[in-house]
N, C-alpha and C. Protein backbone atom coordinates (compact mmCIF):
# COMPACT_ATOMS: atom_id res chain seq x y z
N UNK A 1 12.62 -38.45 64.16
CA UNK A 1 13.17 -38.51 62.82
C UNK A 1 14.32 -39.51 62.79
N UNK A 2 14.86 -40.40 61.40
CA UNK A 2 15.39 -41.20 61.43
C UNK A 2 16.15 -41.06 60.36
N UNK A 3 17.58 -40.98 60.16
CA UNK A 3 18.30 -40.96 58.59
C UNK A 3 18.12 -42.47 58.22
N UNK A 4 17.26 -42.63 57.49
CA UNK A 4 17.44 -43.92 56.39
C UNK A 4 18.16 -44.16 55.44
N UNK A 5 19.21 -44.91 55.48
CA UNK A 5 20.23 -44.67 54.19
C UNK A 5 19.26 -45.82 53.14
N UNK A 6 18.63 -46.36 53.10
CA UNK A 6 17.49 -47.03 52.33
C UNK A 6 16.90 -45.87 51.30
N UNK A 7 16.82 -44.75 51.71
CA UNK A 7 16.24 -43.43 50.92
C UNK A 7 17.76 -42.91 50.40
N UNK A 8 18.27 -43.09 50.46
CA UNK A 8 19.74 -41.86 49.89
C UNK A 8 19.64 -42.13 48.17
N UNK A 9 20.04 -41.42 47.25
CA UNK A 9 20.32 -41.53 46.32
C UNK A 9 21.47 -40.80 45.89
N UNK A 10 22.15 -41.04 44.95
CA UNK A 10 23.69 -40.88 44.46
C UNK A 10 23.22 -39.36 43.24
N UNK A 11 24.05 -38.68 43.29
CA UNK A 11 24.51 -37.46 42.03
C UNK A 11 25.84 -38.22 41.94
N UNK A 12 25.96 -38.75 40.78
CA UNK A 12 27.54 -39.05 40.26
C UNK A 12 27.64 -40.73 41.30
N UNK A 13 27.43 -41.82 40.85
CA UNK A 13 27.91 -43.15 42.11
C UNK A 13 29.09 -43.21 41.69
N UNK A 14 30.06 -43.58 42.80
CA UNK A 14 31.35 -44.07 42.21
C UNK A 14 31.34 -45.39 42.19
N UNK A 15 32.32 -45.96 41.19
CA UNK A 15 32.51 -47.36 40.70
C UNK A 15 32.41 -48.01 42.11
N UNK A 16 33.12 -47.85 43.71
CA UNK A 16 33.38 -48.87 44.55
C UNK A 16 32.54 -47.89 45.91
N UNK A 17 31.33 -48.68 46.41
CA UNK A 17 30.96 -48.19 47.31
C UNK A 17 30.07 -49.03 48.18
N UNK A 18 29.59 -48.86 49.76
CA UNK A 18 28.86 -50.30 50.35
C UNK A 18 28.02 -48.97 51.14
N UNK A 19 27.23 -49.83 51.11
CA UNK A 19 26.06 -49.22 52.10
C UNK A 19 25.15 -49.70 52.90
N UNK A 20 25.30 -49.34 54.52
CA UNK A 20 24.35 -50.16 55.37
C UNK A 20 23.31 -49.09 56.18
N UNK A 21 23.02 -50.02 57.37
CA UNK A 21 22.22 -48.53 58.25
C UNK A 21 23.27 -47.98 59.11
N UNK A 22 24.45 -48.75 59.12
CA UNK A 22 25.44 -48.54 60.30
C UNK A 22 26.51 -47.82 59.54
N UNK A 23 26.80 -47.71 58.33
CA UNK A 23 28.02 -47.53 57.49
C UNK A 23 27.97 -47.26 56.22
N UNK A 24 28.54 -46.27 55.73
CA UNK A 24 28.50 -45.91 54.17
C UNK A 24 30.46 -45.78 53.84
N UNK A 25 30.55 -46.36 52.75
CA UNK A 25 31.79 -46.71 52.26
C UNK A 25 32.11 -46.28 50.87
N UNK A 26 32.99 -45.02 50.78
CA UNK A 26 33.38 -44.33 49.40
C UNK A 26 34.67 -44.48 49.48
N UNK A 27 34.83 -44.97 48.41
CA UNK A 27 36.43 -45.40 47.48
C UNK A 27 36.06 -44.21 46.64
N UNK A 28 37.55 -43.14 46.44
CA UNK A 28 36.96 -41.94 45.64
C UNK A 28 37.68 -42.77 44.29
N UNK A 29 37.43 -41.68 43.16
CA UNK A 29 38.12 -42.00 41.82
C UNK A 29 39.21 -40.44 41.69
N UNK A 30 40.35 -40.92 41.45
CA UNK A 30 41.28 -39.28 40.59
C UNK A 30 40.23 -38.47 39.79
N UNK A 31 40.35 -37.66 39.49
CA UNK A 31 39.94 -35.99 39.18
C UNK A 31 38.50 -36.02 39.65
N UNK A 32 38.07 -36.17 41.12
CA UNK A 32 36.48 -35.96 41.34
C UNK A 32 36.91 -34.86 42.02
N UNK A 33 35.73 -33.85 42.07
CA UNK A 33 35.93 -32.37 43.00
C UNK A 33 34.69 -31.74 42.80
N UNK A 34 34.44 -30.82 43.44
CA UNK A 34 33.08 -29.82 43.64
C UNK A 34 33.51 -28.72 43.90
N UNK A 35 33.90 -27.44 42.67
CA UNK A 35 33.89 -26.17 42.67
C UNK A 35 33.78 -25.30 41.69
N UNK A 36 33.28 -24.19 41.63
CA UNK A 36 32.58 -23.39 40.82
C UNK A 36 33.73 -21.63 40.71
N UNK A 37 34.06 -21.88 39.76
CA UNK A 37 34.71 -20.42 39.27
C UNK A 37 35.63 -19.78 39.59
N UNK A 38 35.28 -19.13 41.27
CA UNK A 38 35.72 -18.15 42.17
C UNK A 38 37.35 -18.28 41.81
N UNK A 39 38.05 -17.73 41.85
CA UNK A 39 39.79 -16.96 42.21
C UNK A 39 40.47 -18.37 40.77
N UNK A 40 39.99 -19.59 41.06
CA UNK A 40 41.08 -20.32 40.18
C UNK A 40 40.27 -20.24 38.65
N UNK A 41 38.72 -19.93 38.65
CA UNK A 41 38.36 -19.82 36.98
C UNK A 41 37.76 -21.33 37.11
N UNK A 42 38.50 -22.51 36.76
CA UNK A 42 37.83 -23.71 36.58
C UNK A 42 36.60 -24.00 37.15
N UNK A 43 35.58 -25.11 36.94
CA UNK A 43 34.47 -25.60 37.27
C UNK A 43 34.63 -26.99 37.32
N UNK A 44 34.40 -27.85 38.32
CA UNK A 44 34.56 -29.13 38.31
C UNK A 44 33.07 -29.35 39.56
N UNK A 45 32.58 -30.48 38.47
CA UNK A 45 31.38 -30.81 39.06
C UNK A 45 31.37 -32.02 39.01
N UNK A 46 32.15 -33.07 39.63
CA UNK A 46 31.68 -34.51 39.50
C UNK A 46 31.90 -35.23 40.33
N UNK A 47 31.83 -34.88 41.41
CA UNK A 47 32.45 -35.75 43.06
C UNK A 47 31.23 -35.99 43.05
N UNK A 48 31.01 -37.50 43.56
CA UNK A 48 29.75 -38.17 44.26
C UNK A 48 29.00 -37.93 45.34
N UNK A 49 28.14 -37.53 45.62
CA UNK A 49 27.57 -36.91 46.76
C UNK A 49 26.25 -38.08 46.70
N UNK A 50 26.08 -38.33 48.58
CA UNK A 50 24.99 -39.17 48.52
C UNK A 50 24.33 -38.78 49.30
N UNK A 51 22.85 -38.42 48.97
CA UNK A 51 21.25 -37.70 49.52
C UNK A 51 20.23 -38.44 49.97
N UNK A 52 19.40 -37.52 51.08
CA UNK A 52 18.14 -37.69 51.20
C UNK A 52 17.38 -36.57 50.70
N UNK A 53 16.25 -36.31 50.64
CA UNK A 53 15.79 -35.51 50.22
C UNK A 53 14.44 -35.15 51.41
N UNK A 54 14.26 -33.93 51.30
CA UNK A 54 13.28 -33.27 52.48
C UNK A 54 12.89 -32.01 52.30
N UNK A 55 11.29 -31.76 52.49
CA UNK A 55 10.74 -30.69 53.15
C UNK A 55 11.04 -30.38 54.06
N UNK A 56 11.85 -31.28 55.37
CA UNK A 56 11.65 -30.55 56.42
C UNK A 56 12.46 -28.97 56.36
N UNK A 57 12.01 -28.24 57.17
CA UNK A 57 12.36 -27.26 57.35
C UNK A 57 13.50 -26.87 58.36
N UNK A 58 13.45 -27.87 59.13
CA UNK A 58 14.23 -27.42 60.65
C UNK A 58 14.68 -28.99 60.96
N UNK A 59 15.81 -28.98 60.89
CA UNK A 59 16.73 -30.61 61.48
C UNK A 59 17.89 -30.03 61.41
N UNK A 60 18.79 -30.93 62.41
CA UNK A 60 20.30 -31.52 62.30
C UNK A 60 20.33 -32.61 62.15
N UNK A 61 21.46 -32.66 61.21
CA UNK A 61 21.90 -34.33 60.75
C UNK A 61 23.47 -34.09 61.21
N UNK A 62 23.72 -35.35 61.57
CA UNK A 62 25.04 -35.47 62.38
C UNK A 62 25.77 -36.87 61.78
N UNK A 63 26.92 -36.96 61.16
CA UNK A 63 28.11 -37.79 60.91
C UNK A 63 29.12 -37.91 61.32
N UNK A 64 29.48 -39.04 61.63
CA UNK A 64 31.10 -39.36 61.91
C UNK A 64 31.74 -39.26 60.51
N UNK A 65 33.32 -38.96 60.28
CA UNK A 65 34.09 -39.54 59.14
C UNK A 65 34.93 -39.77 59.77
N UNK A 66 35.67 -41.25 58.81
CA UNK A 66 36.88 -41.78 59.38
C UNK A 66 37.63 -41.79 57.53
N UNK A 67 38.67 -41.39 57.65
CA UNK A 67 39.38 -41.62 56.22
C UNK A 67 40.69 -41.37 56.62
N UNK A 68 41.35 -41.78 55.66
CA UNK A 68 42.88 -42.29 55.18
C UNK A 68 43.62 -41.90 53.77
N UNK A 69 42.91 -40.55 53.91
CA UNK A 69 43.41 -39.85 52.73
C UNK A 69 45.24 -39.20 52.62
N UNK A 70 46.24 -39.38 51.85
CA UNK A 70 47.31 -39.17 52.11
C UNK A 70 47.54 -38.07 50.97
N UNK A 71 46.79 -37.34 50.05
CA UNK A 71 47.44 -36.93 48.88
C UNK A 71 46.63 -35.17 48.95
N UNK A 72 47.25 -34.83 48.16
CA UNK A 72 46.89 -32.96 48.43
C UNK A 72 45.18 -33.21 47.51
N UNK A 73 43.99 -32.30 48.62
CA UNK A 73 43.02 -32.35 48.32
C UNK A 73 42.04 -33.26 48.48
N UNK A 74 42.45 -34.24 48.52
CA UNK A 74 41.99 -35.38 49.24
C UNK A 74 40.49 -35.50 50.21
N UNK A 75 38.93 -35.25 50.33
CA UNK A 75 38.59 -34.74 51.22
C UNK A 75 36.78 -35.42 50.88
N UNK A 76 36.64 -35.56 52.49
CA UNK A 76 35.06 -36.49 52.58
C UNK A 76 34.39 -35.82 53.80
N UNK A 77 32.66 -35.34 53.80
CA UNK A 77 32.32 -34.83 54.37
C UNK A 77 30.67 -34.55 54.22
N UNK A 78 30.37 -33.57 54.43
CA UNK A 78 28.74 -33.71 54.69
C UNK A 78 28.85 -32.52 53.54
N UNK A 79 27.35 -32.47 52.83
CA UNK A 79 27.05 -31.55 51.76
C UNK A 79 25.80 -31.70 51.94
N UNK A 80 25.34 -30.41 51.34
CA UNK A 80 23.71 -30.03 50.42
C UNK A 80 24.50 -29.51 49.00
N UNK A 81 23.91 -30.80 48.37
CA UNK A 81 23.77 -30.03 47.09
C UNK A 81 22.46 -30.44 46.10
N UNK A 82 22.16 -28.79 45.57
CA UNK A 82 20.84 -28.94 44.92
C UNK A 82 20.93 -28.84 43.57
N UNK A 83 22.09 -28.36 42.76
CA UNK A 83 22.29 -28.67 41.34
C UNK A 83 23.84 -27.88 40.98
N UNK A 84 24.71 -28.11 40.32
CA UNK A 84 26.25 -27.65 40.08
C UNK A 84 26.25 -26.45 40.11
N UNK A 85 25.43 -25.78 40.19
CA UNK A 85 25.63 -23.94 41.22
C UNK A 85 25.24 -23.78 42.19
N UNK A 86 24.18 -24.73 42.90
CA UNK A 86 24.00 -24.43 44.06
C UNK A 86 24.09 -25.54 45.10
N UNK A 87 25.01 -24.92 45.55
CA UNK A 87 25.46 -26.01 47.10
C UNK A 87 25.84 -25.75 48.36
N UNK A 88 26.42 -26.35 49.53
CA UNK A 88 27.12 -26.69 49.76
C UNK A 88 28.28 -27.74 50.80
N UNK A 89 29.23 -27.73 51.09
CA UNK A 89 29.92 -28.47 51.53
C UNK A 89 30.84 -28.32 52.94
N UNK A 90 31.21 -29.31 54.10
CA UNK A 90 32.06 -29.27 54.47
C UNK A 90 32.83 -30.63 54.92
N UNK A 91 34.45 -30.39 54.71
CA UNK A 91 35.27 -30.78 54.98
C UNK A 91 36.76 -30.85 55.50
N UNK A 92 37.37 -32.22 56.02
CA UNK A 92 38.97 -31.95 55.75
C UNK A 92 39.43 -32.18 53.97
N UNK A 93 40.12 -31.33 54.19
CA UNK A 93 41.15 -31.53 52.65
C UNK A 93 42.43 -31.33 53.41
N UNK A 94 43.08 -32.81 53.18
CA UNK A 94 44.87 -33.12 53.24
C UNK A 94 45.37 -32.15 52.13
N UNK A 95 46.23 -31.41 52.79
CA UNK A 95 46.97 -30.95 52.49
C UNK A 95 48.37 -31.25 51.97
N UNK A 96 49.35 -31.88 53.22
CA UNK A 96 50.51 -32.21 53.47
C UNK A 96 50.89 -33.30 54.59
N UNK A 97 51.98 -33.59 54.44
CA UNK A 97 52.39 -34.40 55.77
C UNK A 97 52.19 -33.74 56.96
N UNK A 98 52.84 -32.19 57.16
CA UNK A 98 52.68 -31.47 58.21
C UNK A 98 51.18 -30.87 58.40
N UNK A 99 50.18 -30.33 57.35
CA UNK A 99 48.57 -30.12 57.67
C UNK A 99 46.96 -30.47 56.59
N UNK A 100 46.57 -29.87 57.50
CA UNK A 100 44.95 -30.39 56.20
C UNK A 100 44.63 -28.95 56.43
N UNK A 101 43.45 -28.94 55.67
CA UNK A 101 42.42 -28.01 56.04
C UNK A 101 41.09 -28.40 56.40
N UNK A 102 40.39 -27.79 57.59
CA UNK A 102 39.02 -28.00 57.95
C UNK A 102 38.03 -27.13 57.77
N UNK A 103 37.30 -27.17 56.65
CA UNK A 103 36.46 -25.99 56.01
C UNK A 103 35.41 -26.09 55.34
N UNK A 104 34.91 -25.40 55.07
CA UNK A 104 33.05 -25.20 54.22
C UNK A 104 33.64 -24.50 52.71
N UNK A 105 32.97 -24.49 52.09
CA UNK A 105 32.38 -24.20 50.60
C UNK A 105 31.07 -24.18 50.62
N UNK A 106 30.54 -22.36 50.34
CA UNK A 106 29.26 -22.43 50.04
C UNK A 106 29.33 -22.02 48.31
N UNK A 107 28.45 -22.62 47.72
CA UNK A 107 28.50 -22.09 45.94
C UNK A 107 27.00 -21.34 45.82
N UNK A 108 26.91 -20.23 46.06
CA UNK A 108 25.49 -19.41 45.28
C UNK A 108 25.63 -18.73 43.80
N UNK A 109 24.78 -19.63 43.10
CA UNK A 109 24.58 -18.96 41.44
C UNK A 109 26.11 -19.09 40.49
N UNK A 110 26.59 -20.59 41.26
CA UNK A 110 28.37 -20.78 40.02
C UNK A 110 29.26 -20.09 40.94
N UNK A 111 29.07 -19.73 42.08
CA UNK A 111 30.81 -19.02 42.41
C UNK A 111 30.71 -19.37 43.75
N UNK A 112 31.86 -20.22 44.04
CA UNK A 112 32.14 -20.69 45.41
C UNK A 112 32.88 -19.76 46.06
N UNK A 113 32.49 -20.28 47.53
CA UNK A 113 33.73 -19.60 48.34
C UNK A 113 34.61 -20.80 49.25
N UNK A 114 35.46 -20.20 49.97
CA UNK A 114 36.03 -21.27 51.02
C UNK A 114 36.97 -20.97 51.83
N UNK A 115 35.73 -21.28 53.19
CA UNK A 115 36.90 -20.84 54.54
C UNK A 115 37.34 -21.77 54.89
N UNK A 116 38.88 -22.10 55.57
CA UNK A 116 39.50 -22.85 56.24
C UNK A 116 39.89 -22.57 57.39
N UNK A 117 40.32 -23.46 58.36
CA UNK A 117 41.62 -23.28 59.17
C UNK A 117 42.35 -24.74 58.81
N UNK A 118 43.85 -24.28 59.42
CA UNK A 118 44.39 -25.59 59.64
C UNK A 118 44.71 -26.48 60.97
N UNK A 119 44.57 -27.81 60.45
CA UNK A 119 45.13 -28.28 61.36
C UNK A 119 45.80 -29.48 61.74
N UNK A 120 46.17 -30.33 62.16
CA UNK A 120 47.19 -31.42 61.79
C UNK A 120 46.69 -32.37 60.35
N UNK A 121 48.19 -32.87 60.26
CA UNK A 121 47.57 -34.10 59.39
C UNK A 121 46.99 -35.27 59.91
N UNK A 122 47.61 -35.15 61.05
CA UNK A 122 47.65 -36.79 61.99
C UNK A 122 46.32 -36.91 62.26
N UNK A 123 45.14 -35.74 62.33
CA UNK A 123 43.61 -36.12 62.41
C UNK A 123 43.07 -36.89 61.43
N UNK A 124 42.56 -38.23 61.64
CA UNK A 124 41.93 -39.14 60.86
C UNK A 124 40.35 -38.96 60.85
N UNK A 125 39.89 -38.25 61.99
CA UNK A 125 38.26 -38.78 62.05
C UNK A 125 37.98 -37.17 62.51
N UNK A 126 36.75 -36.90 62.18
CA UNK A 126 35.81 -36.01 62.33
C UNK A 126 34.27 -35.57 62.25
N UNK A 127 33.73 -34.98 63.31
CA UNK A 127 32.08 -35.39 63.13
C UNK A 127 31.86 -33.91 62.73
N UNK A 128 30.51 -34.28 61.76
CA UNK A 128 29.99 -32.76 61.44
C UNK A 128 28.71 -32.86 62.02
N UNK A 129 28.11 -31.59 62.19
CA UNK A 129 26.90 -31.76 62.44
C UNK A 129 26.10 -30.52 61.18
N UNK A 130 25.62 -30.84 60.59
CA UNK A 130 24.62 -30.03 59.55
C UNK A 130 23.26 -29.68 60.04
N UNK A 131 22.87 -28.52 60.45
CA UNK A 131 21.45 -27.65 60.75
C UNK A 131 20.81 -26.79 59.91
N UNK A 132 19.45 -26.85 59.76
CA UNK A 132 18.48 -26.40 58.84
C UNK A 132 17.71 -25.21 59.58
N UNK A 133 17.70 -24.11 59.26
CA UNK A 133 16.57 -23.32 59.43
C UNK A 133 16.09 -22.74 58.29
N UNK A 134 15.26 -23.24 57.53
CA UNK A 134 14.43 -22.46 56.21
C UNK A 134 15.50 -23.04 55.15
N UNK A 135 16.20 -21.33 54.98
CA UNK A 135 17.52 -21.44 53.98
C UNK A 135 18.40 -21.08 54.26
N UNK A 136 18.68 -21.17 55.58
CA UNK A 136 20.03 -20.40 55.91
C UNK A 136 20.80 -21.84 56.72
N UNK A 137 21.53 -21.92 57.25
CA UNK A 137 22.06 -23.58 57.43
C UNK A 137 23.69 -23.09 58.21
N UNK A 138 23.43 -23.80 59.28
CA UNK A 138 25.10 -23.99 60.24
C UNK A 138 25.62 -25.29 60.02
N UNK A 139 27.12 -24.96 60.30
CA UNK A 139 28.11 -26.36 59.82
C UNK A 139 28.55 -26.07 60.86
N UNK A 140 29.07 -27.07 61.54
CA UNK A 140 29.58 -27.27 63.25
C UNK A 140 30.86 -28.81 63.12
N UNK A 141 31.32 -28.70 63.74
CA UNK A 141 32.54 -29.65 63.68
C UNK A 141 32.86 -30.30 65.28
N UNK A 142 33.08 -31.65 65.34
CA UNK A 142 33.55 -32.22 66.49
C UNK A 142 34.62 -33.06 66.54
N UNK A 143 35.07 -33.06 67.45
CA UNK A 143 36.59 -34.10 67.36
C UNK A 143 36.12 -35.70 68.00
N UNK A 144 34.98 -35.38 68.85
CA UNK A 144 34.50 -36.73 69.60
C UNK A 144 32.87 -36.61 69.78
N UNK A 145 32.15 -36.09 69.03
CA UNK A 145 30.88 -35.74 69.10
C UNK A 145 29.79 -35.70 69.76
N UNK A 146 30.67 -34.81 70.55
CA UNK A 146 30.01 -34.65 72.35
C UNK A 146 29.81 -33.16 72.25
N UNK A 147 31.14 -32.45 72.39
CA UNK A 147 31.42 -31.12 71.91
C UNK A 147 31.49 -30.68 70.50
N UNK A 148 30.25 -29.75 70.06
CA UNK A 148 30.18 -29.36 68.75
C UNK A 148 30.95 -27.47 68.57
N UNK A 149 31.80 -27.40 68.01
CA UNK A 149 31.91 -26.19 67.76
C UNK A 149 31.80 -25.26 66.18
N UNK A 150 31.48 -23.89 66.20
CA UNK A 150 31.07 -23.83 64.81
C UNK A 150 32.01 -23.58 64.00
N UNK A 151 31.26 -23.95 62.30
CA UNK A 151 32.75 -23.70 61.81
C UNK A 151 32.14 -22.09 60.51
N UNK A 152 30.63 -22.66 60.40
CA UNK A 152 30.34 -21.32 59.80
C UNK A 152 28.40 -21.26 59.82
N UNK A 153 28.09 -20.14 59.35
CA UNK A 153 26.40 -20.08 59.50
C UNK A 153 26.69 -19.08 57.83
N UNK A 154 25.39 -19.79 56.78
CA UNK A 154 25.40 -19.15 55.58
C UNK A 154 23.92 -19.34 55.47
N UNK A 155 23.72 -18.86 54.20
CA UNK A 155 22.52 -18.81 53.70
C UNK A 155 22.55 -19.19 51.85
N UNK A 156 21.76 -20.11 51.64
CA UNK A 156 21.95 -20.83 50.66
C UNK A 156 20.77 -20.12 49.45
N UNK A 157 21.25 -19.45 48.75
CA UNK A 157 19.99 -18.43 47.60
C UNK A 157 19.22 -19.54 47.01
N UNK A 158 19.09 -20.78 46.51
CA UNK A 158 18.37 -21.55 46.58
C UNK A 158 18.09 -22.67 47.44
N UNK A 159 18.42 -22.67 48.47
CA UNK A 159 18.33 -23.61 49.42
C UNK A 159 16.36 -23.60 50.59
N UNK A 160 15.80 -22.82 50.19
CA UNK A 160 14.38 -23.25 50.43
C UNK A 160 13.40 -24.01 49.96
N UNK A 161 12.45 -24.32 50.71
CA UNK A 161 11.96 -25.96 49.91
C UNK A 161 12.44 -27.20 49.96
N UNK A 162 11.86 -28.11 49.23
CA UNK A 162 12.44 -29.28 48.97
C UNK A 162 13.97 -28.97 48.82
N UNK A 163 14.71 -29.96 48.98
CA UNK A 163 16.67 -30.00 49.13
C UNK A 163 16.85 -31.55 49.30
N UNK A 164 18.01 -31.60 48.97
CA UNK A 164 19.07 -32.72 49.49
C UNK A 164 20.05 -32.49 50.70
N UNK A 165 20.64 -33.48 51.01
CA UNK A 165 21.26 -33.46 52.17
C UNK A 165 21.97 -34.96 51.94
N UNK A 166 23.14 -35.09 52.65
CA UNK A 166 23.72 -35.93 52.86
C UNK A 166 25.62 -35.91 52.72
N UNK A 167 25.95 -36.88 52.30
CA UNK A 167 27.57 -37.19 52.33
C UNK A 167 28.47 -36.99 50.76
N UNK A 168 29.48 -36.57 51.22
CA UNK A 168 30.44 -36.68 49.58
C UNK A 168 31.79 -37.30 50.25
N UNK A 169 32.57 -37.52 48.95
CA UNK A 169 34.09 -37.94 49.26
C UNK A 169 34.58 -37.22 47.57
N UNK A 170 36.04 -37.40 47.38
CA UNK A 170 36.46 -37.03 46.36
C UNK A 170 38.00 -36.95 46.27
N UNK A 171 38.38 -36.99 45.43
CA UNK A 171 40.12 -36.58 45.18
C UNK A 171 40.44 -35.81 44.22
N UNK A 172 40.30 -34.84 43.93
CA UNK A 172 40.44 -33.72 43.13
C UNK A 172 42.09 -33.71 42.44
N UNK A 173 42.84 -34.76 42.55
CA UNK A 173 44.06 -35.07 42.31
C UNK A 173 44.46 -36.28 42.29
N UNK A 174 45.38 -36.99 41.36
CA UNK A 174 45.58 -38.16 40.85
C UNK A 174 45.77 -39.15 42.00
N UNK A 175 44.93 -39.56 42.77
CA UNK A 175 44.45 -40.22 44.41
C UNK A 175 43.28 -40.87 44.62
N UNK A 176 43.42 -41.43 45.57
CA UNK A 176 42.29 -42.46 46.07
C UNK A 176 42.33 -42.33 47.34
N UNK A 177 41.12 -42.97 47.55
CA UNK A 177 40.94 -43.42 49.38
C UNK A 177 39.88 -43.68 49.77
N UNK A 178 39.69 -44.09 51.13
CA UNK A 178 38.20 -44.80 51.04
C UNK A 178 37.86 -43.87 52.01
N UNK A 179 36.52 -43.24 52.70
CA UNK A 179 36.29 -42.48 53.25
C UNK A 179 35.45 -43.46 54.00
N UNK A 180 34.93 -43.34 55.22
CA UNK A 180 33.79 -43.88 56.18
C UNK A 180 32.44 -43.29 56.95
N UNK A 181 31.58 -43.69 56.78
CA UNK A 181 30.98 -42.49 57.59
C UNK A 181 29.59 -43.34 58.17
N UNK A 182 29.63 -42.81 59.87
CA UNK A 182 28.68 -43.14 60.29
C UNK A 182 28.02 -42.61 61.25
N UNK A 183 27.73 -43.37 62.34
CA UNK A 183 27.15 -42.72 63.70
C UNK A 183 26.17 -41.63 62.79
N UNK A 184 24.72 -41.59 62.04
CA UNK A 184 24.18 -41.09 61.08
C UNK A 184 23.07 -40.76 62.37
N UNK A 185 22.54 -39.35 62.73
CA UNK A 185 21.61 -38.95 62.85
C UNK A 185 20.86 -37.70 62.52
N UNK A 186 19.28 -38.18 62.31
CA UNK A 186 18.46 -36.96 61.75
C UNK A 186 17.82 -36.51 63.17
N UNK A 187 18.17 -35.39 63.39
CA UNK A 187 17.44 -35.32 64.68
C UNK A 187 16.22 -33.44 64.35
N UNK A 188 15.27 -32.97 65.68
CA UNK A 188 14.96 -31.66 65.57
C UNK A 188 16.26 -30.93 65.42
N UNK A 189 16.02 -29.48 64.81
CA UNK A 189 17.30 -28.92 65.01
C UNK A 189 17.53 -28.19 66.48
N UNK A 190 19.16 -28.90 66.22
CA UNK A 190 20.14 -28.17 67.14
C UNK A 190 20.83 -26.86 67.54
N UNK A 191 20.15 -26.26 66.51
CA UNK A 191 20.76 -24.97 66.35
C UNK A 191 19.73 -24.30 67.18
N UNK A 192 20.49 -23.50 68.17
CA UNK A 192 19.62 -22.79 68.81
C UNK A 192 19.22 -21.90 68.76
N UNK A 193 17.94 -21.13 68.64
CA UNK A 193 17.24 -19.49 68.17
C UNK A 193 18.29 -18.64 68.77
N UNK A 194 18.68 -17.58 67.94
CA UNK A 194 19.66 -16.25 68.61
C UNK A 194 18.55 -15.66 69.56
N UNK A 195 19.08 -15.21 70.59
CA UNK A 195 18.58 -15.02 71.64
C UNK A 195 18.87 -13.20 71.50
């Protein structure tokens, strides 16, 4: 299997973006974000997310990000999303000078959730790795993408069947930044059967 960014298509393109087989390049725009209801009430559905689309049933796809985000919320990362209730996402979101957060958002049927931890600001780069079994799906995180550790295992209420897959960026606050993302692979999945 091979990620072709030749196949990706955009939900939402932003005005400034490049795309190769080696490199994908998002300049976010102020008020883009992806969340649904839960604890704050609001709905914001318009951060750019860029897809492939697949039957397969069973893969990991694996990304580098490199970004230079300085402003609260700030945040670029790997997503499934299949329509503004059902998704989901993970990323860093800058926080502060002193931290970010490194976390998932799953949204089933309009109401998100979202786990974090923290951890410095001074981290610029991070690899995700995204795994498929059916409809249930692991998010895994690396600092040098050798060592994968997890960050959560969910199950997506519409996530069987045909889906999307791929990358977002965004600034959910009056900010910019360019996000990077590469080292792109579709591989069998990585996730290994519970034993």
């Amino acid at each position: 299997m091979r990620f072709d960014t030749s196949l990706l298509q955009w939900t939402r393109p932003p005005r400034s973006f490049s795309i190769s087989p080696e490199e994908i390049r998002i300049t976010t725009e102020p008020g883009t974000d992806l969340w649904q209801r839960t604890y704050y009430g609001f709905q914001n559905d318009n951060a750019p997310v860029l897809q492939m689309e697949t039957e397969e049933t069973r893969f990991s796809f694996t990304v580098r990000t490199d970004f230079d985000s300085k402003h609260r919320f700030d945040q670029c990362g790997v997503a499934v999303y299949l329509d503004s209730e059902n998704w989901l996402k993970a990323s860093i979101e800058y926080e502060n000078a002193e931290y970010q957060r490194l976390g998932s958002v799953v949204t089933n049927h309009g109401y998100s959730d979202w786990a974090t931890s923290d951890i410095p600001a001074s981290v610029r780069s991070m690899w995700y790795r995204l795994s498929r079994r059916e409809a249930d799906y692991c998010i895994e995180c690396s600092a040098d993408g050798v060592r994968f550790q997890q960050m959560r295992i969910c199950h997506l209420h519409a996530g069987a069947g045909r889906i999307r897959f791929g990358v977002y960026a965004c600034s959910p606050e009056n900010s910019s930044f360019e996000a990077r993302f590469s080292c792109m692979a579709l591989t069998d999945c990585l996730w290994a059967d519970h034993q």
